[in-house]
Protein backbone atom coordinates (compact mmCIF):
# COMPACT_ATOMS: atom_id res chain seq x y z
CA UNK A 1 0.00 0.00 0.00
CA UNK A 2 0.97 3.62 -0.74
CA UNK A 3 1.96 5.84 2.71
CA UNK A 4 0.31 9.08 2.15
CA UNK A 5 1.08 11.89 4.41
CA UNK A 6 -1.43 15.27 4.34
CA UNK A 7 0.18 18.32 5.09
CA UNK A 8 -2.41 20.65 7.13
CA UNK A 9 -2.51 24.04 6.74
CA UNK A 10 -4.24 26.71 8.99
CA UNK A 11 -5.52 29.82 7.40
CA UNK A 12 -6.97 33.07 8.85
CA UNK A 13 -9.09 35.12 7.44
CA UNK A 14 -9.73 38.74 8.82
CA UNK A 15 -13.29 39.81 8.13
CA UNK A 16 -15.09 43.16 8.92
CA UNK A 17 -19.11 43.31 9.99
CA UNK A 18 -21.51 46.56 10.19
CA UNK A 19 -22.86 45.02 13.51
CA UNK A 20 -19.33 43.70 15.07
CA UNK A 21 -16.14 44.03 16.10
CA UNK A 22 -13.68 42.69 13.98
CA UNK A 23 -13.23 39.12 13.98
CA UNK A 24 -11.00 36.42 12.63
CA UNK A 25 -12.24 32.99 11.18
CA UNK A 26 -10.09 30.14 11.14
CA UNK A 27 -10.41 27.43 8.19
CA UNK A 28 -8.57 24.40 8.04
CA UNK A 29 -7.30 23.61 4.30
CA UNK A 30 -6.39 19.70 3.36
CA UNK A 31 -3.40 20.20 0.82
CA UNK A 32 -2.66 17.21 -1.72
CA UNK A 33 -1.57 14.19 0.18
CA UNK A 34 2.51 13.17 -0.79
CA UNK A 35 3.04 9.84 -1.53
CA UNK A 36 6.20 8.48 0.07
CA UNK A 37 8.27 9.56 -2.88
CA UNK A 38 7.14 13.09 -3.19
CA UNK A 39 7.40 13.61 0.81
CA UNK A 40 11.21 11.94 0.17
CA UNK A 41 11.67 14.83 -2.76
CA UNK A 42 10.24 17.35 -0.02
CA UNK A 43 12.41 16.36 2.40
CA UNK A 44 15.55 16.47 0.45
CA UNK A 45 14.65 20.27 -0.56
CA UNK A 46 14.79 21.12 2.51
CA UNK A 47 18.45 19.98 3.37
CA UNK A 48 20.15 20.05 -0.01
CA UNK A 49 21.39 23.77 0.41
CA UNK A 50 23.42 22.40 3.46
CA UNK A 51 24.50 19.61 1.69
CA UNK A 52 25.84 21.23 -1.36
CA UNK A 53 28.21 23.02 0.74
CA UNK A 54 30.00 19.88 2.51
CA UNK A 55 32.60 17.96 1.60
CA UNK A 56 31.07 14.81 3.66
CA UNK A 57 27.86 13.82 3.93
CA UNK A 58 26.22 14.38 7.76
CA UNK A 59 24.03 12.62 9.98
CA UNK A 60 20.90 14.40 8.20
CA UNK A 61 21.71 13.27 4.63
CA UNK A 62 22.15 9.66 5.87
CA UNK A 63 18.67 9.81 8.02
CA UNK A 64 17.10 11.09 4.88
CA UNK A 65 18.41 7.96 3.07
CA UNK A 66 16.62 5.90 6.08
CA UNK A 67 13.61 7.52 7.22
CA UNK A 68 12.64 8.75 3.24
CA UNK A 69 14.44 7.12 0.74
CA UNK A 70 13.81 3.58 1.71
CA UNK A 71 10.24 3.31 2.52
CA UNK A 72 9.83 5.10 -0.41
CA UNK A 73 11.77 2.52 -2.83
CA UNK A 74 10.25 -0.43 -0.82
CA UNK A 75 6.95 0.85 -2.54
CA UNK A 76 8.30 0.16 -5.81
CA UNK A 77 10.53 -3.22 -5.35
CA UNK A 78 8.43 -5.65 -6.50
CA UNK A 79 6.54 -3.67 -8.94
CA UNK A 80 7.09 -5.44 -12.61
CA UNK A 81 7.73 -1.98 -14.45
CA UNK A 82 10.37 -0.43 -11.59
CA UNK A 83 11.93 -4.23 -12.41
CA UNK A 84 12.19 -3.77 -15.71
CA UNK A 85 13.50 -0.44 -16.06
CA UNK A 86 15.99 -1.44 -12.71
CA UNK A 87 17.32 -4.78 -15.07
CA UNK A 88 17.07 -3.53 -18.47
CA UNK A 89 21.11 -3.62 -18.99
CA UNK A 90 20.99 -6.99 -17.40
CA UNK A 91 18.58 -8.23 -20.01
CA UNK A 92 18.33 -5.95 -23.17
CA UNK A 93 21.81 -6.15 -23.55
CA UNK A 94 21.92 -9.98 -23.77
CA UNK A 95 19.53 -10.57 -26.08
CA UNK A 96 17.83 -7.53 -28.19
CA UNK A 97 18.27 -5.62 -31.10
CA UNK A 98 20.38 -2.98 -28.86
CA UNK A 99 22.44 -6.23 -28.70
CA UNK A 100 22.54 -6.58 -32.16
CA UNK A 101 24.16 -3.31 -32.23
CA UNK A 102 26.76 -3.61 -29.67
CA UNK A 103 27.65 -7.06 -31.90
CA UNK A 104 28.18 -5.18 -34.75
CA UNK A 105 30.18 -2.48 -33.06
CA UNK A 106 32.09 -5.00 -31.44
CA UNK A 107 33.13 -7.09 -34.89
CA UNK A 108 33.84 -3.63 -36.45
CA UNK A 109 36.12 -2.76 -33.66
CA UNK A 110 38.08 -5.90 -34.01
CA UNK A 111 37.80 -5.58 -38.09
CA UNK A 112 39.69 -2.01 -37.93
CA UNK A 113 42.15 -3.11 -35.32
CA UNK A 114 43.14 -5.54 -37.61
CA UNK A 115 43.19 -3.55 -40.84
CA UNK A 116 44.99 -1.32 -39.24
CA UNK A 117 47.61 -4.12 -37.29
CA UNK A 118 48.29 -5.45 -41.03
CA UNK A 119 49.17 -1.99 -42.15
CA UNK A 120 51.28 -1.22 -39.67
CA UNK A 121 52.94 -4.77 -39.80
CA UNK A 122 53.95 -4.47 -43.41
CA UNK A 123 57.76 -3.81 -43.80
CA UNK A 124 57.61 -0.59 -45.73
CA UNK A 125 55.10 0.97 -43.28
CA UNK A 126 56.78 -0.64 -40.11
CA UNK A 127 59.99 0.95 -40.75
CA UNK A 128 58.22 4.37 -41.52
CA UNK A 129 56.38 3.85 -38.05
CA UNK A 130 59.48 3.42 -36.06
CA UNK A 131 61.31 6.75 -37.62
CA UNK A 132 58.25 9.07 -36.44
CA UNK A 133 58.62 11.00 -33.82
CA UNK A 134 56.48 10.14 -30.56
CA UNK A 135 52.82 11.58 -30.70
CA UNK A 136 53.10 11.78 -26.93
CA UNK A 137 55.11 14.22 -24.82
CA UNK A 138 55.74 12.33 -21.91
CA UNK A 139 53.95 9.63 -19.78
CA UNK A 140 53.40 9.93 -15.93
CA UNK A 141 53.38 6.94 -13.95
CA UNK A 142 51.61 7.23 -10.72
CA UNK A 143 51.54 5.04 -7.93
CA UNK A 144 47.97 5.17 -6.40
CA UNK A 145 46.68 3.90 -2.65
CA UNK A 146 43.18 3.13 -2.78
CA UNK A 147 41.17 2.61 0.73
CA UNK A 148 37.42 2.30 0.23
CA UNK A 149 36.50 5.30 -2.25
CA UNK A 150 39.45 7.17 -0.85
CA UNK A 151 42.86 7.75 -2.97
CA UNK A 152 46.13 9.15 -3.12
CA UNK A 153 49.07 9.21 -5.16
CA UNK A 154 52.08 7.38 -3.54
CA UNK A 155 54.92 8.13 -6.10
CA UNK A 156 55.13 9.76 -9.55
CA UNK A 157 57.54 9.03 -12.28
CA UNK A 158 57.43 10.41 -15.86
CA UNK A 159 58.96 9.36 -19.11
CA UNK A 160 60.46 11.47 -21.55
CA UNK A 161 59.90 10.48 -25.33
CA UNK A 162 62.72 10.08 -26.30
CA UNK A 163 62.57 6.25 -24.40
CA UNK A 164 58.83 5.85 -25.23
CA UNK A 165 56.69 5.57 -28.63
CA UNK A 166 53.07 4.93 -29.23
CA UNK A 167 52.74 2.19 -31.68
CA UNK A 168 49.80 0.24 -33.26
CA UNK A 169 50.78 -2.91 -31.29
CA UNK A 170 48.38 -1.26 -28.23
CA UNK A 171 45.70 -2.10 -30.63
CA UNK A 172 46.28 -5.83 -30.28
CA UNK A 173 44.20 -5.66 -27.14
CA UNK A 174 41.25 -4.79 -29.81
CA UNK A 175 41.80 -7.98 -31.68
CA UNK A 176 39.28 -11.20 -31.98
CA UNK A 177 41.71 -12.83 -29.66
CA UNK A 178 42.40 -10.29 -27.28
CA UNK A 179 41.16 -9.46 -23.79
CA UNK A 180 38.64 -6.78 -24.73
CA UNK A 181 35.22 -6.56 -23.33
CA UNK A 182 32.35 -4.38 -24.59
CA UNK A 183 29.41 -5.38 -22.10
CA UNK A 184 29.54 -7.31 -18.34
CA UNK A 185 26.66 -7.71 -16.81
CA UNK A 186 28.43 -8.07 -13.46
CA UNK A 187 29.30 -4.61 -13.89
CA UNK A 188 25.55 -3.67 -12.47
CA UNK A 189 27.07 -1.79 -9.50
CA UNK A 190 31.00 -1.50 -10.27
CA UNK A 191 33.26 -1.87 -13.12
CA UNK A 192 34.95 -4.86 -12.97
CA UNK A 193 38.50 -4.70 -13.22
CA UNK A 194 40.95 -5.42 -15.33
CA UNK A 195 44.74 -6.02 -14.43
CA UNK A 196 47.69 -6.50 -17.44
CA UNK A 197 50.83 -7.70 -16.55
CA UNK A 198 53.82 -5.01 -16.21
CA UNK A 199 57.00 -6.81 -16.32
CA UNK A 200 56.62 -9.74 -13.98
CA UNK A 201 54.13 -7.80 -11.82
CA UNK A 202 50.03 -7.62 -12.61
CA UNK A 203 48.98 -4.00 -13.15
CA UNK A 204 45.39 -2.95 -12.42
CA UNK A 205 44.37 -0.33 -15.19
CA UNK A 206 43.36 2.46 -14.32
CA UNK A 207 40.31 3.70 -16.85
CA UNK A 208 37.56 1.90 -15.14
CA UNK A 209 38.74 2.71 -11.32
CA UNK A 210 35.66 5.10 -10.61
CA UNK A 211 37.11 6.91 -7.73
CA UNK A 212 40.13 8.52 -10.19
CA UNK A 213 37.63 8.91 -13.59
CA UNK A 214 35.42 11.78 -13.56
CA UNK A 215 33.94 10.34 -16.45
CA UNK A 216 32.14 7.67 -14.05
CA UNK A 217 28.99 9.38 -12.18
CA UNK A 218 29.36 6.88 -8.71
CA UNK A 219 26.09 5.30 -8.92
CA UNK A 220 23.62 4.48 -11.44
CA UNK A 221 23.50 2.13 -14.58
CA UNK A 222 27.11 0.84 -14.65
CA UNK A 223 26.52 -1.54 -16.85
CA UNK A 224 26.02 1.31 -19.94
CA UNK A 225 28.49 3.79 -18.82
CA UNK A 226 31.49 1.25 -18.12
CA UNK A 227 30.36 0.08 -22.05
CA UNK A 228 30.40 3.77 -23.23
CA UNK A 229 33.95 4.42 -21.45
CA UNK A 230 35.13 0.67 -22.81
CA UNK A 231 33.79 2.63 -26.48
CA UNK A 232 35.38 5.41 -25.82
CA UNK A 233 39.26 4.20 -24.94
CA UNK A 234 38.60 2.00 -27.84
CA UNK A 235 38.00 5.08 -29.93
CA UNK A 236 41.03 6.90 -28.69
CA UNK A 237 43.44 3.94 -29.51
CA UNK A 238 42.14 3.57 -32.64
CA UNK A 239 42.31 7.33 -33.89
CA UNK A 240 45.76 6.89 -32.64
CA UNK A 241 46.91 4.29 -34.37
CA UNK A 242 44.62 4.96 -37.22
CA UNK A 243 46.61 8.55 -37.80
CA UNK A 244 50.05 7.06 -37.23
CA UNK A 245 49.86 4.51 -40.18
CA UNK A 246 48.49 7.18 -42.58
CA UNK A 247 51.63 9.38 -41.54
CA UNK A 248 53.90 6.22 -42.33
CA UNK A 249 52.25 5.18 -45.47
CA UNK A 250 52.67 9.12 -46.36
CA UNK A 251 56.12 8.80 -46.52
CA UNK A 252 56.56 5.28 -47.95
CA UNK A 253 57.00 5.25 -51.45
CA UNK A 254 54.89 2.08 -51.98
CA UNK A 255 51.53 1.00 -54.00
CA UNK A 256 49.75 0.10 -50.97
CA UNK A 257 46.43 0.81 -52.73
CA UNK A 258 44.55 -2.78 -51.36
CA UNK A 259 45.75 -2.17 -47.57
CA UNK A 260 45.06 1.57 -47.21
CA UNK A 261 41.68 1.11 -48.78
CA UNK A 262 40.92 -2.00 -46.07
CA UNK A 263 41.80 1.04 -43.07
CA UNK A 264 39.30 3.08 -44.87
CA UNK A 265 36.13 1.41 -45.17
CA UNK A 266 37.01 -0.51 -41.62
CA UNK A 267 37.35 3.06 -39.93
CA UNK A 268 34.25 4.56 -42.08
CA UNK A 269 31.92 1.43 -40.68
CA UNK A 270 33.46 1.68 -36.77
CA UNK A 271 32.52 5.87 -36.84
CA UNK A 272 29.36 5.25 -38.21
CA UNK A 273 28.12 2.57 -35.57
CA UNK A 274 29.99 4.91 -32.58
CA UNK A 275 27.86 7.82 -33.71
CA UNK A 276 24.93 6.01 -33.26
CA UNK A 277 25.65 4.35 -29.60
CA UNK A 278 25.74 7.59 -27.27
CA UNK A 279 22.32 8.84 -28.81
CA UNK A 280 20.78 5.35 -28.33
CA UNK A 281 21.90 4.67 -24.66
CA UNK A 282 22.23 7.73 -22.77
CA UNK A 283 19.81 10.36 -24.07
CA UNK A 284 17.31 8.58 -24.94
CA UNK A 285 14.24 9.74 -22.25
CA UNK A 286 14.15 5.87 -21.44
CA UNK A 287 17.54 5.90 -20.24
CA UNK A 288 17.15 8.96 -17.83
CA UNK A 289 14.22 6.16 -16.80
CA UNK A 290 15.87 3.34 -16.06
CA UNK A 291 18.51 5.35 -14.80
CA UNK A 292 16.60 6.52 -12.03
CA UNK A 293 15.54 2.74 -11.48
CA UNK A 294 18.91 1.39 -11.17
CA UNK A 295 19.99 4.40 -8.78
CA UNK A 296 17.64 3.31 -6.70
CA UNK A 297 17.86 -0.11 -6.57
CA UNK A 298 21.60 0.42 -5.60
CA UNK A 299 20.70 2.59 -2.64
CA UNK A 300 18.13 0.27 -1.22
CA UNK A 301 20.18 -3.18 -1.75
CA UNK A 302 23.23 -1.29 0.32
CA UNK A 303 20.83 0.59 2.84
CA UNK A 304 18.44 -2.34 3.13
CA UNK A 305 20.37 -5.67 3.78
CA UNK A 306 17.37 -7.65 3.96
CA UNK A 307 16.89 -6.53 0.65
CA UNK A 308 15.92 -9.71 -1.73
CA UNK A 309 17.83 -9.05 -5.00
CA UNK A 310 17.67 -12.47 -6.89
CA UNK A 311 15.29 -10.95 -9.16
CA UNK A 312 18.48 -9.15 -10.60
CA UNK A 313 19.57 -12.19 -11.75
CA UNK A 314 23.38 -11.65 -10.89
CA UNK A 315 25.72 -13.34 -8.59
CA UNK A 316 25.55 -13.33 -4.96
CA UNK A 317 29.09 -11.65 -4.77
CA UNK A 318 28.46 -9.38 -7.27
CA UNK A 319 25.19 -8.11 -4.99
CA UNK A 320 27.02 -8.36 -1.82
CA UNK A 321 30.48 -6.96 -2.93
CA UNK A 322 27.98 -3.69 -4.32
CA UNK A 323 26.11 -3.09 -1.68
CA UNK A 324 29.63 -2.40 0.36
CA UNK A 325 31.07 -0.19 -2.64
CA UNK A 326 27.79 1.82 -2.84
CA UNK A 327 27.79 2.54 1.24
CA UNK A 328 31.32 3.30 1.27
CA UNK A 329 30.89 5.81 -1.32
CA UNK A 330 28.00 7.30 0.44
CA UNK A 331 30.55 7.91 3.10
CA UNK A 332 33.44 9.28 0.63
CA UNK A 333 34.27 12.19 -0.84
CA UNK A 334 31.74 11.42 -3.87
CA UNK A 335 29.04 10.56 -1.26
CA UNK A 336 27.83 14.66 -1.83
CA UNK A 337 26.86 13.75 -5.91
CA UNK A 338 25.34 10.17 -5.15
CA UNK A 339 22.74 12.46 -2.30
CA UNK A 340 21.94 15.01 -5.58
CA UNK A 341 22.06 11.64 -8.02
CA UNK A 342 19.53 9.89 -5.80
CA UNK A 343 17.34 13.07 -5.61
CA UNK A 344 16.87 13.62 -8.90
CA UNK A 345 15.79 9.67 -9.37
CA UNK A 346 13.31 10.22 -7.12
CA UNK A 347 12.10 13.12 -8.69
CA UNK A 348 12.13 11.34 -12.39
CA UNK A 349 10.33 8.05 -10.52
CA UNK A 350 7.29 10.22 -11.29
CA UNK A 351 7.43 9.61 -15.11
CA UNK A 352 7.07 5.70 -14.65
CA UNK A 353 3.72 5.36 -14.95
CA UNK A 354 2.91 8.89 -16.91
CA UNK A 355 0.29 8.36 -19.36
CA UNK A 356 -0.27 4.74 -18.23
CA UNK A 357 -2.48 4.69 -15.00
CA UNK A 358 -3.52 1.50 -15.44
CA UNK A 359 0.20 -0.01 -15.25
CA UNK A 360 0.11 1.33 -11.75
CA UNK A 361 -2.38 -0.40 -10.82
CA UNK A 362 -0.95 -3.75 -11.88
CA UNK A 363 2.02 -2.96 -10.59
CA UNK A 364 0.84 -2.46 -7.18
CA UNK A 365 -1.45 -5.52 -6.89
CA UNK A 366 1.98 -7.46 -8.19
CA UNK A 367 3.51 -6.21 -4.82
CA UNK A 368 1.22 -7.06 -2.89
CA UNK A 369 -1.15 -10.08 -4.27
CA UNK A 370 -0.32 -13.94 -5.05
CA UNK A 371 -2.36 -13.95 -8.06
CA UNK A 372 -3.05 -11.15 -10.21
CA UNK A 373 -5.47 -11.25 -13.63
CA UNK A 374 -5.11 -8.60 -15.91
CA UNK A 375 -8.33 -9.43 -18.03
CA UNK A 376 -8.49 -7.52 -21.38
CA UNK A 377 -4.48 -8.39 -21.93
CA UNK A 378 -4.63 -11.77 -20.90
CA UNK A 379 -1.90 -11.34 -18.57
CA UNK A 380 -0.93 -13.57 -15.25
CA UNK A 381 1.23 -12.74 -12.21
CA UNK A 382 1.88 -15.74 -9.35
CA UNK A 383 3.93 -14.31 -6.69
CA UNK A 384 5.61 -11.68 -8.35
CA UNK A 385 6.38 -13.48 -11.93
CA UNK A 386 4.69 -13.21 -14.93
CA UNK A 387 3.03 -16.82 -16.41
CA UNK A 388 4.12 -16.63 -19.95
CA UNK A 389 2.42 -20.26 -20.94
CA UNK A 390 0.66 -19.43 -23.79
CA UNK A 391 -3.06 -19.83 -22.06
CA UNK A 392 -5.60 -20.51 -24.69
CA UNK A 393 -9.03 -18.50 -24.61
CA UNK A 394 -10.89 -21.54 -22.13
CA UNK A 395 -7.67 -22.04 -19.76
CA UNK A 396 -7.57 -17.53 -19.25
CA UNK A 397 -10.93 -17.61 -18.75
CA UNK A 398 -11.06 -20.70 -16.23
CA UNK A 399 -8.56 -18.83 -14.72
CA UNK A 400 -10.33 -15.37 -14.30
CA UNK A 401 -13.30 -16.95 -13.64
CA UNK A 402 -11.34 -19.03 -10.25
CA UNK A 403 -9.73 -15.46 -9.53
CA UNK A 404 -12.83 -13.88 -9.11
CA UNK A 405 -14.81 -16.23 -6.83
CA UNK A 406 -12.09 -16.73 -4.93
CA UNK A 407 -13.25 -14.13 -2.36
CA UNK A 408 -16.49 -16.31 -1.55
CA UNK A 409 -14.88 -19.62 -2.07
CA UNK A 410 -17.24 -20.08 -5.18
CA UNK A 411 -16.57 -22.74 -7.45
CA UNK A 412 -16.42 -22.65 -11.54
CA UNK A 413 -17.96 -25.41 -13.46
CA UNK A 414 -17.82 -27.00 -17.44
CA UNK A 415 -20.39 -24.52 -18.37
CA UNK A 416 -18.84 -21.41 -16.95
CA UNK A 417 -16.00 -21.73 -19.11
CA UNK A 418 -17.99 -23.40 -22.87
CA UNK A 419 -20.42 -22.34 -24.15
CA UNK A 420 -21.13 -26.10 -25.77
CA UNK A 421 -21.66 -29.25 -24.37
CA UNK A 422 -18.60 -32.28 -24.44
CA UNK A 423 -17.59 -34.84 -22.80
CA UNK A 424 -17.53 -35.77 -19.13
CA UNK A 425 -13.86 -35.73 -19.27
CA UNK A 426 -12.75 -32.44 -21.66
CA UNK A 427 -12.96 -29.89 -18.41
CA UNK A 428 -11.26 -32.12 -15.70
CA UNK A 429 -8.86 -32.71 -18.61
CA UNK A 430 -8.12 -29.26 -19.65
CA UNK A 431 -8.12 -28.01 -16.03
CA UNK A 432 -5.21 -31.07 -15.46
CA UNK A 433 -3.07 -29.94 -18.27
CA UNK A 434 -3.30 -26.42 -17.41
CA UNK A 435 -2.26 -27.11 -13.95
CA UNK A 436 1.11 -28.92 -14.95
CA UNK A 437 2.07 -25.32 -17.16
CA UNK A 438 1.50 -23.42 -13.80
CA UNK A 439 4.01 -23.17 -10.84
CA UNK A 440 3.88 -25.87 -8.83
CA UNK A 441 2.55 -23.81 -5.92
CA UNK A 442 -0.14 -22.12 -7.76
CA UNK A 443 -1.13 -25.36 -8.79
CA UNK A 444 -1.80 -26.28 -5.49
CA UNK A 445 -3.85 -23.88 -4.55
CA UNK A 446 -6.18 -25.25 -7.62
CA UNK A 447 -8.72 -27.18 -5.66
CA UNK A 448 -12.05 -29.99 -6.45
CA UNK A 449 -14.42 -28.05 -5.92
CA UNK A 450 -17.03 -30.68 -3.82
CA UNK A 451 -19.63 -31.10 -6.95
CA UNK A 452 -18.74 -33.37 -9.80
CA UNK A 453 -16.03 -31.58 -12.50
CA UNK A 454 -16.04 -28.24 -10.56
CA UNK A 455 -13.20 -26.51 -9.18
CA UNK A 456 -12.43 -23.39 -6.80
CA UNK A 457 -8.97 -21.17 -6.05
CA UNK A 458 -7.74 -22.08 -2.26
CA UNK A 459 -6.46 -18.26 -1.90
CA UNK A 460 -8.22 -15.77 0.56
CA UNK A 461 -9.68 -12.84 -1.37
CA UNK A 462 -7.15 -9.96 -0.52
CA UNK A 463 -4.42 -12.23 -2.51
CA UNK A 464 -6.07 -12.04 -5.74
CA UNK A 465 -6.37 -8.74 -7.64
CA UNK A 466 -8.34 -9.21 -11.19
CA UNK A 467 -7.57 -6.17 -13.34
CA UNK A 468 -10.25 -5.12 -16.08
CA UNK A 469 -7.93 -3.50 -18.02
C-alpha cells in the first residue's frame, strides 16, 4: 500500500461586519496528500542547500536515506515496471536488437584493429612507423593507494619520449583474440576490473577505477556507462593508431592501394556505428528512466540488507560486494553527488507510470497479491512473476473466472468456461493440463471443488487482484 502523508494548513481570514467588532475565522485547508516519494523529494529540498556546501555527507543526509528514501523505494521493489527499467542492462543487452548493435560495433572494432595491425605490420610501413617521432610528450606513472573510495598518489615518475613511442601494437588488445570486453553484466554496480601484466608484476588499469575517472557518475547504470567508457578508450586507440599509419604510409613510397583502402572502409563502418551508440543509450528519455531505477535499486540493496535481490539475476558476490562499494561511497568524498544523483531519481520516478495509470495499478497488486489477472491483456502474475504459458481463450478464462470467486470460495464449473456441451472428461482434462504449465505452488492452490467436474482457487480474497484492463 501507498503511505500518504497530508500536510495541514491553517488559514486566517480577517473579516469586517456593520454590527461587530472585527473578527478572525479560522479554516482548516487539506493540501494534496505526498506519496512516500514526493514527501522523500520534499524532504531532500529542505536539506540540499546544506548539503551542497560539505565535503562529507552528515548525519541528516544519511537519516534522509533511512527515514525517506527507503520506505519510499520499498513501494516500488516488487513492482514489474520499476523491475524492468531497474534490469534492463541486465537483459536488453543480452539478447535484443540494442544487442545486435553492440555485436556489430564489437566485430567492427576488431575488423579495424586488424586492418589497421596489417598496415602497420607491413615492412615498408613498419619501418616508416618506427622513424616518427612520438605523438606523446611524456607519460606519468603514478603510484595510487586506494582505501574504500578514498585515494592518493604514492609516487610519480614520468617518461620522456625520447625512451617511449606509441605504436599500433596497443591495438592488439582490440583484436578477436584479445582481452577486450564491450558489455559485463556483473558490472551492475562497479566496473569490474581489469589487471595486465607489467614486467613480472600484474597491473590494475586504471580507466575503469571510478574513484580517479570523472567520467564515471558513482552510482547508477554501470553496466552502460562502463560500455560507453570501454567505447570510448577503444576510440582513442584507434584514432591513434589509425593517424600514425596514414603518416607512415605518407612517406613510404609504396603502392599500398589494397591495404590503405581496407583502413578506410574498416574506420568509415566503426565511426558510423559509434555515432549512433551515445544517442541510443544515454539520451534517450528511457535511459534517464531506467537510470533513475537502477539508482535506486543500488541505494536500497546497500541501505536495506534484507533486501531480496535475486530478481536481478546476478551473482551473490556481485550483490554483496555492491552493496559495500555503494555505502562506502555514500561515506566518501563522492558521497555529496550520489545524495543530488539519488534526488533527482526520485524526482524522475514520477514519469514511470505517466500516461499509463492503469500499469500502476498492476504494478501495485503485483507487490502485494499472489495472483493477479489482468483481463483484457490476458496477462498472469503468481507471486511476483509473470506466467508466460501461452493460455488458450478456455484455460484464461477458467482462470479469471477461479480469480474472481475466490473471495467467496465459489466454485467454476464445465459450463462457466464453454459455451457447448462435451464430454464428461474435456474440463477435468483441460483443467489437469493447465495445472502442470503453472508453478507448482499455484497449482496447489487449484482445488475440487465438492460437486462433480467443478473446481475453486484455495487463496483468501485480498491475494487475488483481477484487473479489467
Amino acid at each position: 500500500m501507498v503511505r500518504m502523508c497530508y500536510h495541514t494548513a491553517i488559514t486566517a481570514k480577517r473579516e469586517i461586519c456593520d454590527s461587530s467588532p472585527c473578527i478572525r475565522r479560522f479554516e482548516i485547508r487539506r493540501e494534496v496528500p505526498l506519496d512516500s516519494r514526493a514527501l522523500a523529494v520534499h524532504q531532500f529540498d529542505l536539506i540540499q542547500d546544506r548539503l551542497k556546501k560539505q565535503s562529507l555527507a552528515d548525519s541528516a543526509a544519511t537519516a534522509w536515506l533511512q527515514k525517506y528514501v527507503v520506505p519510499a523505494v520499498a513501494e516500488y521493489w516488487e513492482r514489474p515496471r520499476f523491475r524492468e527499467y531497474a534490469t534492463w542492462s541486465i537483459v536488453n543487452l543480452a539478447d535484443s536488437e540494442d544487442r545486435q548493435i553492440l555485436d556489430a560495433l564489437r566485430e567492427s572494432i576488431h575488423g579495424v584493429a586488424d586492418a589497421i595491425q596489417q598496415l602497420a605490420t607491413e615492412p615498408r610501413i613498419a619501418r616508416h612507423i618506427e622513424q616518427l617521432p612520438s605523438a606523446v610528450s611524456a607519460i606519468v606513472e603514478e603510484e595510487i593507494w586506494i582505501e574504500g573510495d578514498e585515494s592518493d598518489t604514492v609516487r610519480t615518475s614520468t617518461t620522456h619520449p625520447e625512451s617511449i613511442r606509441v605504436h599500433p601494437n596497443l591495438l592488439k588488445r582490440f583484436l578477436r583474440d584479445g582481452d577486450f570486453q564491450l558489455i559485463n553484466s556483473n558490472d551492475y554496480f562497479e566496473p569490474v576490473q581489469k589487471f595486465t601484466q607489467w614486467g613480472d608484476k600484474p597491473v590494475q588499469r586504471g580507466e575503469l577505477i571510478v574513484s580517479v575517472n570523472p567520467q564515471f557518475v558513482p552510482i547508477g547504470d554501470m553496466i552502460v556507462h562502463t560500455m560507453l567508457r570501454r567505447i570510448e578508450l577503444a576510440e582513442e586507440s584507434i584514432q591513434s593508431g589509425h593517424r600514425i599509419v596514414l603518416q607512415a604510409v605518407s612517406k613510404a613510397d609504396a603502392d599500398l592501394e589494397a591495404l590503405t583502402t581496407a583502413v578506410h572502409t574498416a574506420m568509415a563502418a566503426f565511426t558510423k556505428l559509434v555515432v549512433t551508440i551515445r544517442p541510443r543509450f544515454q539520451h534517450d528519455p528511457e535511459a534517464k528512466l531506467r537510470q533513475a531505477c537502477v539508482v535506486l535499486t543500488q541505494i536500497y540493496a546497500a541501505k536495506n540488507p534484507a533486501a531480496d535481490c535475486d530478481w536481478l539475476g546476478l551473482p551473490n558476490d556481485v550483490v554483496e560486494s555492491g552493496r559495500q562499494t555503494i555505502d562506502m561511497r555514500l561515506q566518501s568524498w563522492s558521497g555529496i553527488q550520489m545524495y543530488l544523483v539519488i534526488a533527482n531519481a526520485l524526482t524522475t520516478l514520477e514519469k514511470l507510470y505517466q500516461g499509463q495509470p492503469d500499469q500502476n495499478e498492476i504494478d501495485e497488486a503485483v507487490a502485494s497479491c499472489r495472483l493477479v489477472i489482468a483481463e483484457k491483456s490476458s496477462q498472469v502474475w503468481w507471486e511476483g512473476k509473470e506466467c508466460r504459458s501461452g493460455f488458450s481463450l478456455f484455460e484464461f478464462r477458467a482462470l479469471h473466472l477461479l480469480a474472481k470467486r475466490a473471495s467467496g470460495r465459489r466454485i467454476i464449473a464445465e459450463t462457466d468456461v464453454f459455451s457447448d456441451v462435451g464430454s464428461q472428461s474435456r474440463f477435468p482434462t483441460m483443467i489437469s493440463r493447465l495445472k502442470k504449465r503453472l508453478p507448482e505452488t499455484f497449482a496447489e492452490c487449484i482445488i475440487h471443488g465438492g460437486q462433480k467436474c467443478t473446481y475453486r482457487l484455495d487463496l483468501p480474497g485480498d491475494q487475488v487482484h483481477v484487473a479489467a484492463r
